[in-house]
C-alpha atoms as a PDB file:
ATOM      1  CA  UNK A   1    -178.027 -35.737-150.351  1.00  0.00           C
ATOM      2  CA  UNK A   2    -178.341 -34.196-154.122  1.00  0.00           C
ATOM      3  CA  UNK A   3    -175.197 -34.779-154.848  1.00  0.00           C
ATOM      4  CA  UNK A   4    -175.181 -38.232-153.847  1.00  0.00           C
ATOM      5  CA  UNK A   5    -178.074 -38.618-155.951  1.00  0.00           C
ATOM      6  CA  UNK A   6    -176.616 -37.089-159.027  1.00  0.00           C
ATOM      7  CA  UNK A   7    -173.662 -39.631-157.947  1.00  0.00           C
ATOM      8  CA  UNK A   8    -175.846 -42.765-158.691  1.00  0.00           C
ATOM      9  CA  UNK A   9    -177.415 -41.366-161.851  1.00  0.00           C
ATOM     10  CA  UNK A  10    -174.173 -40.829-163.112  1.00  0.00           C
ATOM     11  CA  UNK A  11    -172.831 -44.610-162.346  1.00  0.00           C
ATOM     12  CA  UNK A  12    -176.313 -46.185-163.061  1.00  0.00           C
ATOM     13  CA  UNK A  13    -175.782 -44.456-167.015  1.00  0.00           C
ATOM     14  CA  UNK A  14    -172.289 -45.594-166.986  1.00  0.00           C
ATOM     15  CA  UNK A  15    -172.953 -49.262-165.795  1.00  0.00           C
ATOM     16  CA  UNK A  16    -175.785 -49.038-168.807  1.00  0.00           C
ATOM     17  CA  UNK A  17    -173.548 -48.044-171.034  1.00  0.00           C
ATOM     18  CA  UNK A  18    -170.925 -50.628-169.903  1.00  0.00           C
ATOM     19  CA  UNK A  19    -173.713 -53.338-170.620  1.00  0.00           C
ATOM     20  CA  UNK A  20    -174.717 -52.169-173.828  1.00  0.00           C
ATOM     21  CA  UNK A  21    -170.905 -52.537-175.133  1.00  0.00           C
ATOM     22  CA  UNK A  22    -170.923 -55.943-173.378  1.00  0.00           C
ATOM     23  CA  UNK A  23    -172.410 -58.856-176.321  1.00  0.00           C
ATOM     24  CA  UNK A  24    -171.529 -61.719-173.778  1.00  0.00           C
ATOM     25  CA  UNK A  25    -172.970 -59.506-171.164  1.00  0.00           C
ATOM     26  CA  UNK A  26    -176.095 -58.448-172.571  1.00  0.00           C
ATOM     27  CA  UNK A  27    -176.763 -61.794-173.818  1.00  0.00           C
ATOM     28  CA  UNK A  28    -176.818 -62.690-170.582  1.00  0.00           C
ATOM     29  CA  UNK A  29    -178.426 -60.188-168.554  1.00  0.00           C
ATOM     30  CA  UNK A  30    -180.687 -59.314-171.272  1.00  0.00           C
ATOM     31  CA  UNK A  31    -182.034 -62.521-173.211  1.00  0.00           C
ATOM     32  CA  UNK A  32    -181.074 -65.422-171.701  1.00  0.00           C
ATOM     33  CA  UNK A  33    -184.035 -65.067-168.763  1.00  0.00           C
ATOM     34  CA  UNK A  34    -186.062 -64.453-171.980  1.00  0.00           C
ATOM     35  CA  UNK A  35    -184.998 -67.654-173.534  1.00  0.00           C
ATOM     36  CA  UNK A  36    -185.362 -69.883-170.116  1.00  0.00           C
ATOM     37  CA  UNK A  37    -189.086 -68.037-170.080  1.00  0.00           C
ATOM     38  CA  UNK A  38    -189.573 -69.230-173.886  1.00  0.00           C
ATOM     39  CA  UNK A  39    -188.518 -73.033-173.150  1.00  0.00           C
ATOM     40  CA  UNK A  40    -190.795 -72.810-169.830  1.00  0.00           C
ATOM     41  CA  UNK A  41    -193.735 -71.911-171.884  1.00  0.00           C
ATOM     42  CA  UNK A  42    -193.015 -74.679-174.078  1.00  0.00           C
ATOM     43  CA  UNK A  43    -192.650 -77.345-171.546  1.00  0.00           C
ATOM     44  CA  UNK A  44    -196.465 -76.312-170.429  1.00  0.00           C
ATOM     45  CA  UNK A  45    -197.799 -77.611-173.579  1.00  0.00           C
ATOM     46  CA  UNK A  46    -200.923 -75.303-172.912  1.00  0.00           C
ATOM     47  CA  UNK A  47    -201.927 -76.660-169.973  1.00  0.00           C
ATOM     48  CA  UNK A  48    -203.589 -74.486-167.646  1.00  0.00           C
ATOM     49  CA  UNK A  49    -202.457 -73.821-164.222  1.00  0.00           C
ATOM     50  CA  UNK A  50    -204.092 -71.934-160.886  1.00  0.00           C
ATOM     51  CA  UNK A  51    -206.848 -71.216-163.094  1.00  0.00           C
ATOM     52  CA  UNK A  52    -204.769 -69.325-165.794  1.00  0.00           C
ATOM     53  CA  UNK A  53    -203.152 -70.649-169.589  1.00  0.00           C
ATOM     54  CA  UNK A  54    -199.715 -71.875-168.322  1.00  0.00           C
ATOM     55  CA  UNK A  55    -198.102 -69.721-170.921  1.00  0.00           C
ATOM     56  CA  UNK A  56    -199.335 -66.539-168.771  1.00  0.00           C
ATOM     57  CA  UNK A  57    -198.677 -68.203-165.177  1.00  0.00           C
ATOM     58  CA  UNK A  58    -195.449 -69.133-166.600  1.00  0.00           C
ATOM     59  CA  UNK A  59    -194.335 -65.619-167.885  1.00  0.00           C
ATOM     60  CA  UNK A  60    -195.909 -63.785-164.796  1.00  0.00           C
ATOM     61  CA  UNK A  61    -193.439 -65.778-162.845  1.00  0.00           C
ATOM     62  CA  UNK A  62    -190.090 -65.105-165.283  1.00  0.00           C
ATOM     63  CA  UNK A  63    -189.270 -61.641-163.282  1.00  0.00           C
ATOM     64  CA  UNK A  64    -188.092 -63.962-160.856  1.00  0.00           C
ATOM     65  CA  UNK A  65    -185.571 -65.223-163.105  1.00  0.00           C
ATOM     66  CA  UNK A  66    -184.832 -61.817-164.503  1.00  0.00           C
ATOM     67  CA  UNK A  67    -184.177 -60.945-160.762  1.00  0.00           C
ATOM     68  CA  UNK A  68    -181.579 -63.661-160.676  1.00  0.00           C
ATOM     69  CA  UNK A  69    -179.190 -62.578-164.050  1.00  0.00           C
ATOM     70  CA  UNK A  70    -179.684 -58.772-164.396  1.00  0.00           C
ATOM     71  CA  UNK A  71    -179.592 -57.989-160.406  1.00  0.00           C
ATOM     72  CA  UNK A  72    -177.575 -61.026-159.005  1.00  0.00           C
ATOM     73  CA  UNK A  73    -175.455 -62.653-161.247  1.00  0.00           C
ATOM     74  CA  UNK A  74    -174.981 -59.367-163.320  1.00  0.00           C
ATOM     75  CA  UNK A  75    -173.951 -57.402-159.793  1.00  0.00           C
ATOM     76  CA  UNK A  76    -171.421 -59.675-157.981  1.00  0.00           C
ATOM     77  CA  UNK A  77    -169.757 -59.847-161.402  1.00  0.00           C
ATOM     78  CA  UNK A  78    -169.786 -56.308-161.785  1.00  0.00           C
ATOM     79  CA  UNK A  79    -168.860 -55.830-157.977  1.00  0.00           C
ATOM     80  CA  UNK A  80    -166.124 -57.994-158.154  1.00  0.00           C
ATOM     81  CA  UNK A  81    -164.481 -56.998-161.033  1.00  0.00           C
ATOM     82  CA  UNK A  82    -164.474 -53.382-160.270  1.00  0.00           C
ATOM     83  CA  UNK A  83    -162.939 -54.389-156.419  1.00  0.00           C
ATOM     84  CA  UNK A  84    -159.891 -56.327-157.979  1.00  0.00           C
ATOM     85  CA  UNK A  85    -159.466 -53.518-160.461  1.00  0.00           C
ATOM     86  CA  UNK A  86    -159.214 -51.143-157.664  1.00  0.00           C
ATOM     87  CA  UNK A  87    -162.097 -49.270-159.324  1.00  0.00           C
ATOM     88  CA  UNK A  88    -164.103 -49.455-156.058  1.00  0.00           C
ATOM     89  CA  UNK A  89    -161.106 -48.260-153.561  1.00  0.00           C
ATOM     90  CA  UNK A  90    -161.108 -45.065-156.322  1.00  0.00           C
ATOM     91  CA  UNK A  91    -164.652 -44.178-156.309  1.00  0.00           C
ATOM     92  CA  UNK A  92    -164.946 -44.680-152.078  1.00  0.00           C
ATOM     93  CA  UNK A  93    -161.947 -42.290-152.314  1.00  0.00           C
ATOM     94  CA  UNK A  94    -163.948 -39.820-154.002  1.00  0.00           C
ATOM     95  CA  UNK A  95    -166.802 -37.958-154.083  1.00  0.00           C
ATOM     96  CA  UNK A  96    -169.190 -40.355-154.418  1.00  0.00           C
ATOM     97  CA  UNK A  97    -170.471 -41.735-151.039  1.00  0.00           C
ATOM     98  CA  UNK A  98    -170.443 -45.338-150.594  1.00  0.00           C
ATOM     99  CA  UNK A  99    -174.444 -45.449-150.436  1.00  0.00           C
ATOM    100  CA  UNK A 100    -174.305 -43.658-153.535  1.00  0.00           C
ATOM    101  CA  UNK A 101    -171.969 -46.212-155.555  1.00  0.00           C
ATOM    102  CA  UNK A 102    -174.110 -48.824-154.167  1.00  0.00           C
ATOM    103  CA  UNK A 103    -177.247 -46.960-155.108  1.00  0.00           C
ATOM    104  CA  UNK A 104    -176.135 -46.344-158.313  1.00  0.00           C
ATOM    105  CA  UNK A 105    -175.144 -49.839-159.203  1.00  0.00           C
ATOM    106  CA  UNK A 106    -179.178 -51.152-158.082  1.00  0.00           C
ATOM    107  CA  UNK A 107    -180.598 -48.194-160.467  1.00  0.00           C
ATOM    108  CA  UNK A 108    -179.047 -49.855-163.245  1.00  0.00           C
ATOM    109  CA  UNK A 109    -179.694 -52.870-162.355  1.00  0.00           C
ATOM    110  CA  UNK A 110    -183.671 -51.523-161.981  1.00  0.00           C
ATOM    111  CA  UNK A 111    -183.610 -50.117-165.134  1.00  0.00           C
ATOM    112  CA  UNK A 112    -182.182 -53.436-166.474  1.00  0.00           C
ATOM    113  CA  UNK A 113    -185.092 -54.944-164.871  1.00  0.00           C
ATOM    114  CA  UNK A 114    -187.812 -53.123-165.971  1.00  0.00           C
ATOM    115  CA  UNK A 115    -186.549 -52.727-169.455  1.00  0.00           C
ATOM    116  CA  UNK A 116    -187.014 -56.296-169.562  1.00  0.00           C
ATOM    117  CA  UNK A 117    -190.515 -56.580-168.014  1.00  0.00           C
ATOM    118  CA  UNK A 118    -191.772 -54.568-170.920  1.00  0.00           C
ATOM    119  CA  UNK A 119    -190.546 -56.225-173.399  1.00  0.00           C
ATOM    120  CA  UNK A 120    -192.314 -59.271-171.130  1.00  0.00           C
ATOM    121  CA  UNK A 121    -195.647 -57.329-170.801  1.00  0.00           C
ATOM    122  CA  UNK A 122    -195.238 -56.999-174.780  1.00  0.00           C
ATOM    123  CA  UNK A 123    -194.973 -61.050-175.033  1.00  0.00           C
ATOM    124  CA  UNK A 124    -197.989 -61.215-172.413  1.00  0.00           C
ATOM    125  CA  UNK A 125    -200.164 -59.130-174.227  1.00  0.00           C
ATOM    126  CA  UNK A 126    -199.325 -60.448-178.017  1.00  0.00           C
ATOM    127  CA  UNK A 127    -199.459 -63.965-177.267  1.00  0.00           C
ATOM    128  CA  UNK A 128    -201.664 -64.302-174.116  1.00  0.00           C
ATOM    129  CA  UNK A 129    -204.044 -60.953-174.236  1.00  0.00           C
ATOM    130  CA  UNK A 130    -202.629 -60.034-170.730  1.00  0.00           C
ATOM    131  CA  UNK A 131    -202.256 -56.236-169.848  1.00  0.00           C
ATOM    132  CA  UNK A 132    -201.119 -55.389-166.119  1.00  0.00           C
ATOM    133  CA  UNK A 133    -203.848 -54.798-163.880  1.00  0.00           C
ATOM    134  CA  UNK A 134    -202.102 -53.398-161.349  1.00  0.00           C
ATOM    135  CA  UNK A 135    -198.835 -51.468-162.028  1.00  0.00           C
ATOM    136  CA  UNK A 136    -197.755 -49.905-158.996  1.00  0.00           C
ATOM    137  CA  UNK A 137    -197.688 -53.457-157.453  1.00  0.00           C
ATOM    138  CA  UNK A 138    -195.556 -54.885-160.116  1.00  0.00           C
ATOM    139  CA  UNK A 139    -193.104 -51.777-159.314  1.00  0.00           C
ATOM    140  CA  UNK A 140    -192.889 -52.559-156.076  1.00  0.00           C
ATOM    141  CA  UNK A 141    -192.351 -56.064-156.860  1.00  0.00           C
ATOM    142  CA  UNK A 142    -189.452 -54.866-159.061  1.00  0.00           C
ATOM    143  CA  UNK A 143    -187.977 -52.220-156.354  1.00  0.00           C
ATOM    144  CA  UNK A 144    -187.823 -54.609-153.536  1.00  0.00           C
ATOM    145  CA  UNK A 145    -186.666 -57.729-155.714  1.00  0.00           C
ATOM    146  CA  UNK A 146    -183.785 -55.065-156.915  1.00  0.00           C
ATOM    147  CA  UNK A 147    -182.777 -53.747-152.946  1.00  0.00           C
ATOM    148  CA  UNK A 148    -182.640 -57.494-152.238  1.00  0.00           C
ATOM    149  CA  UNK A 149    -180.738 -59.148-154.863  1.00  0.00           C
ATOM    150  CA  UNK A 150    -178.338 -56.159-155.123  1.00  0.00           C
ATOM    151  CA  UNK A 151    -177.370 -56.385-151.171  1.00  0.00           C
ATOM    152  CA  UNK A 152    -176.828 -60.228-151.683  1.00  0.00           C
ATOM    153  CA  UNK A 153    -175.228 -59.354-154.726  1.00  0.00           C
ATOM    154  CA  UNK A 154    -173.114 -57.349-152.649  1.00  0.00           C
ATOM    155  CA  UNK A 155    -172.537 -60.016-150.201  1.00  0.00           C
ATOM    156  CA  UNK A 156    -171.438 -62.429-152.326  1.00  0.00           C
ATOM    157  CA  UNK A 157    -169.320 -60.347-153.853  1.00  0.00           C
ATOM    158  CA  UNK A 158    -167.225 -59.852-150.757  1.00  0.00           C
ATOM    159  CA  UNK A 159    -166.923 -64.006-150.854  1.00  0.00           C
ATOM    160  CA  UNK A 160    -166.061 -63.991-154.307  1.00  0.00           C
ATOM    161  CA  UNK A 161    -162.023 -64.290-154.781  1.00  0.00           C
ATOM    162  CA  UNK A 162    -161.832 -62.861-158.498  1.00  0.00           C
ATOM    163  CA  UNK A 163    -164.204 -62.462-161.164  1.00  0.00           C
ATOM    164  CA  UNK A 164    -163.609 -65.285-163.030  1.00  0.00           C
ATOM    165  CA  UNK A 165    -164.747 -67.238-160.118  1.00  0.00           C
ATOM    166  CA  UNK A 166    -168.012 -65.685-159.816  1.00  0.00           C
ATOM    167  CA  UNK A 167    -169.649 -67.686-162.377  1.00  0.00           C
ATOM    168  CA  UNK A 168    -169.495 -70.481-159.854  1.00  0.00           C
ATOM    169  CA  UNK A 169    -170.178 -68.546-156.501  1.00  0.00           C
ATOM    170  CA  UNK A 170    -173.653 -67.599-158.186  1.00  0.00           C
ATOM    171  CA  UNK A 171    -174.182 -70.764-158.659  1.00  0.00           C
ATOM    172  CA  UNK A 172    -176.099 -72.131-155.517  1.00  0.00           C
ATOM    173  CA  UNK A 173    -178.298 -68.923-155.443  1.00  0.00           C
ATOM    174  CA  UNK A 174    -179.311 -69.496-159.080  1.00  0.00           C
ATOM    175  CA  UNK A 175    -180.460 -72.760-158.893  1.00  0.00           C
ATOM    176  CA  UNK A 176    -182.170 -72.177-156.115  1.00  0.00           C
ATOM    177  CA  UNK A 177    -184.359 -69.560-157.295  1.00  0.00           C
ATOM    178  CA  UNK A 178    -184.700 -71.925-160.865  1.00  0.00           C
ATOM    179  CA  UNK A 179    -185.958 -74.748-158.554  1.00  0.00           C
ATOM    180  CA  UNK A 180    -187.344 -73.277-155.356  1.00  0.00           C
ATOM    181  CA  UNK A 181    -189.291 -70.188-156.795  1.00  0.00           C
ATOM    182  CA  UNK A 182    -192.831 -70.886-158.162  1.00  0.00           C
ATOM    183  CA  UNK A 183    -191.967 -69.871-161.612  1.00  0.00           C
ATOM    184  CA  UNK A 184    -193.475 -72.703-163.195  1.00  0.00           C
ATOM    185  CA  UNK A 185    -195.714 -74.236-160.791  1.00  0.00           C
ATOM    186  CA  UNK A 186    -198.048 -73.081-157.572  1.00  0.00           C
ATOM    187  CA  UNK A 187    -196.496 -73.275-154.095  1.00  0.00           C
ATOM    188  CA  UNK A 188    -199.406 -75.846-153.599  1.00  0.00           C
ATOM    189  CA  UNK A 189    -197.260 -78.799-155.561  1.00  0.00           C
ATOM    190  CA  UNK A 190    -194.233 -78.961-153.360  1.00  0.00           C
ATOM    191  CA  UNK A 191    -194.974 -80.852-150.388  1.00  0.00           C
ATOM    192  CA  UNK A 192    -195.212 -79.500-146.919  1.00  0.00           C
ATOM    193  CA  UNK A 193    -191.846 -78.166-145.797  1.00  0.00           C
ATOM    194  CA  UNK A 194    -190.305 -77.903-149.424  1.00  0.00           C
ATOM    195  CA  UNK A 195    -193.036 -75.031-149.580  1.00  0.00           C
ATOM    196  CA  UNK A 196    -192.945 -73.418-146.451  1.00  0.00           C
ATOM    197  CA  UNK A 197    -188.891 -72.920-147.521  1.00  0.00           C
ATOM    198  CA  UNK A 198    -189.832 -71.803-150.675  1.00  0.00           C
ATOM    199  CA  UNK A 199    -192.538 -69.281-149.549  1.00  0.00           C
ATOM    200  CA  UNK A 200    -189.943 -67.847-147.518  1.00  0.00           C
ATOM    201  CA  UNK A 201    -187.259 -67.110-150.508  1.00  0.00           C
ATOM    202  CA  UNK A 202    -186.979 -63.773-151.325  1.00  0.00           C
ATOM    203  CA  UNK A 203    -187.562 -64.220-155.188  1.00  0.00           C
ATOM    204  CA  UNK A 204    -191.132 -66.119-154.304  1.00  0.00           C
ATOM    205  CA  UNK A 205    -192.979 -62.940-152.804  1.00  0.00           C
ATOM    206  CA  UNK A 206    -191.902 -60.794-156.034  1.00  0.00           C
ATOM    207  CA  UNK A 207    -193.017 -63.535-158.025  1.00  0.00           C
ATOM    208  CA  UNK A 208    -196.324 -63.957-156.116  1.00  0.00           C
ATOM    209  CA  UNK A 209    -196.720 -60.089-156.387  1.00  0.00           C
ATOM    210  CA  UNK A 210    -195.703 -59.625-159.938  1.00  0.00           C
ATOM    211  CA  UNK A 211    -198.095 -62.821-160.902  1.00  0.00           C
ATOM    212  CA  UNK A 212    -200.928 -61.281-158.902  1.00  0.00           C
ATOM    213  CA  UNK A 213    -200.147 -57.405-160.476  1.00  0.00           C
ATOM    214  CA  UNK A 214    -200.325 -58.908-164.348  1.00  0.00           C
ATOM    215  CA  UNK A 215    -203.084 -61.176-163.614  1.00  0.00           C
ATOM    216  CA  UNK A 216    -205.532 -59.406-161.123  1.00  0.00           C
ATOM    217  CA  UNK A 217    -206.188 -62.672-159.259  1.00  0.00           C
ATOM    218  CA  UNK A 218    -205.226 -63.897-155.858  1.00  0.00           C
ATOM    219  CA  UNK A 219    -201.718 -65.811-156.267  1.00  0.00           C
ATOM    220  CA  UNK A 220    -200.512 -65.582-153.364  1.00  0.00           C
ATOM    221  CA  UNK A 221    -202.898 -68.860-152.693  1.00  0.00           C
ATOM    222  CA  UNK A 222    -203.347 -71.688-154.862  1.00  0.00           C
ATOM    223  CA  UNK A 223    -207.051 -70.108-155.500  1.00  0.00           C
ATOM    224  CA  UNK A 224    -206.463 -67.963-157.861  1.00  0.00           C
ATOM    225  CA  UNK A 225    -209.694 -66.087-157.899  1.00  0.00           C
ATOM    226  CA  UNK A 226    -210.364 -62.305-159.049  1.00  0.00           C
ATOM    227  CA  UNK A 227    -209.319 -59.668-156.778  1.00  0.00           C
ATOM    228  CA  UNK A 228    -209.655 -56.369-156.459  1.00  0.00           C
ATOM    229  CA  UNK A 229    -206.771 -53.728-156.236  1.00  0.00           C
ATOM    230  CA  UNK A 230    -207.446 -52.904-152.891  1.00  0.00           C
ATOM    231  CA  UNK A 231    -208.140 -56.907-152.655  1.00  0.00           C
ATOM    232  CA  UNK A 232    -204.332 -56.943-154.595  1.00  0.00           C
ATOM    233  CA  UNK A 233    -202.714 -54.931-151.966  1.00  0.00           C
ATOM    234  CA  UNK A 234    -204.156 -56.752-148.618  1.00  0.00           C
ATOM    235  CA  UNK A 235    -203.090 -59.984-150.292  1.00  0.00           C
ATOM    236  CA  UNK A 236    -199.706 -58.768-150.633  1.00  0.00           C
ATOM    237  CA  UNK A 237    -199.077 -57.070-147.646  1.00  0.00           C
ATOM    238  CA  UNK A 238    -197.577 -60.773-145.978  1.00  0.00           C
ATOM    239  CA  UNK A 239    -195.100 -60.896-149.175  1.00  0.00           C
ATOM    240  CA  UNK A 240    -194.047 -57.372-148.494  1.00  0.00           C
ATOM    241  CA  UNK A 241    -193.304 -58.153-145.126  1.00  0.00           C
ATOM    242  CA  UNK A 242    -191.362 -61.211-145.754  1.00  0.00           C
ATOM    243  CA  UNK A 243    -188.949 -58.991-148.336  1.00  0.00           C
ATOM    244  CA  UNK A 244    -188.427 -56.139-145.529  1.00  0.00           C
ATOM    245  CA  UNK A 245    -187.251 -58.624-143.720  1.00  0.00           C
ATOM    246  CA  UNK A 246    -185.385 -59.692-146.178  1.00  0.00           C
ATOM    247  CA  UNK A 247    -183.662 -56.604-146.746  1.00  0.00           C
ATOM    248  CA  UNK A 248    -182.422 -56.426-142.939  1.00  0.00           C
ATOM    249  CA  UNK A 249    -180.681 -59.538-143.634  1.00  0.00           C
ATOM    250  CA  UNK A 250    -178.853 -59.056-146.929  1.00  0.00           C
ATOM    251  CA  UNK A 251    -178.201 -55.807-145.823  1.00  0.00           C
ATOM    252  CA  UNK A 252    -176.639 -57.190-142.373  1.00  0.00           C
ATOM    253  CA  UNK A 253    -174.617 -59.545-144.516  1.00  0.00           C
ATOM    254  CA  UNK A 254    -173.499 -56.920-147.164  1.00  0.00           C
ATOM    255  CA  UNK A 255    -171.781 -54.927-144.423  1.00  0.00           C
ATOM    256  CA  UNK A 256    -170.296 -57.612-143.068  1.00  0.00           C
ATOM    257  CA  UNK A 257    -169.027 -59.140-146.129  1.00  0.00           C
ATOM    258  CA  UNK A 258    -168.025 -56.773-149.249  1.00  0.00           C
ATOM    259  CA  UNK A 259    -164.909 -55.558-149.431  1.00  0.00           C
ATOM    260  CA  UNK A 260    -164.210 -52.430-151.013  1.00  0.00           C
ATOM    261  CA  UNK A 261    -160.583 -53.470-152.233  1.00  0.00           C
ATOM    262  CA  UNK A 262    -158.870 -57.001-153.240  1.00  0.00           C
ATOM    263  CA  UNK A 263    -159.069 -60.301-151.029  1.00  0.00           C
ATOM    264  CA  UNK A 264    -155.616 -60.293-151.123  1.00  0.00           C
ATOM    265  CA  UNK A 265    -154.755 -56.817-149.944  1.00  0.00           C
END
């Protein structure tokens, strides 16, 4: 078990380091969500919305984009690359376990994450006055979002034929979490089964969680009124439930779909 954990350190630093040598890359892990989030803001025109300045519901939401290019898109790349390079058949091969090379990958895609939520909670607080009110919420938020998006990441992988085709197999997913998620808007604006499918996404319970952990209000309605954190965590407790489930499916569908070498043997 330690040295499985040492194992995922190890190839959490070295996909870090991979990114940080990456422009293209780190352009798009790394600032792109932060320039959707800035042309978001700008669309609000200072409106406010669910009781809040749109320019802080809007940025509470923009994990949920952050979920979709440092986890998603930046993992099936990653995944897929490294399987037609052969670079995943040599690790399995290995020492490392295959729960640690998997592990490892999601830590640096975590530490991707939360890297950019502070520069995020700077931006709240500079702009909007915003500090967190509850951080171990927002953690969560960021740990689940991460086990998620990494096992679909994984899944998609396995569907993906090369990496130069990935940019389009992430496709569907992406705009789907750009549309569906309430990033930009409350639940409460998309008529009746438009939001019952996009409560159940798996990037709108980290953004109702992460929205509700900056703010300190009750987002997981359309109310919007001052909770709590014990308040916090019982109005949560539905969203967490919807991502565990959510991790028995992507995990289901990671095992049956990556592939640890080529697609075409």
């Amino acid at each position: 078990m330690k040295t499985d954990v040492l194992h995922a350190v190890r190839l959490a630093r070295l996909d870090l380091t991979l990114v940080a040598r990456n422009t293209t890359v780190l352009f798009n892990v790394l600032l792109l969500p932060l320039l959707l989030a800035w042309m978001y803001t700008g669309a609000q025109g200072g409106a406010e919305v669910a009781g809040v300045p749109g320019g802080a519901f809007v940025l509470t939401g923009v994990p949920g984009l952050m979920l979709g290019f440092a986890v998603f898109i930046n993992l099936v790349n990653s995944f897929t690359a490294r399987r037609e390079e052969l670079v995943l058949k040599r690790l399995r091969g290995g020492q490392p376990s295959a729960l640690a090379v998997m592990a490892g990958s999601g830590l640096g895609a975590l530490a991707l994450l939360l890297g950019q939520m502070v520069l995020l909670g700077i931006w709240l607080h500079r702009t909007e006055g915003v500090l967190p009110a509850n951080v171990p919420l927002i953690l969560l938020a960021a740990v689940l979002g991460v086990i998620v998006f990494g096992l679909l990441a994984a899944a998609f992988s396995g569907l993906t034929p090369n990496a130069e085709m990935a940019q389009i197999t992430v496709l569907p997913v992406l705009m789907v979490m750009l549309l569906g998620a309430p990033i930009a808007f409350p639940l409460d604006v998309l008529p009746g089964p438009l939001g019952t499918v996009s409560g159940l996404l798996p990037v709108t319970p980290v953004v109702e969680m992460m929205r509700t952990g900056f703010l300190g209000a009750d987002h997981f309605s359309s109310g919007g009124e001052a909770l709590s954190t014990a308040g916090q965590w019982v109005a949560a407790l539905p969203s967490i439930g919807i991502m565990v489930v959510w991790i028995g499916v992507t995990g289901l569908l990671a095992r049956w779909l990556f592939r640890w070498e080529p697609r075409h043997g």
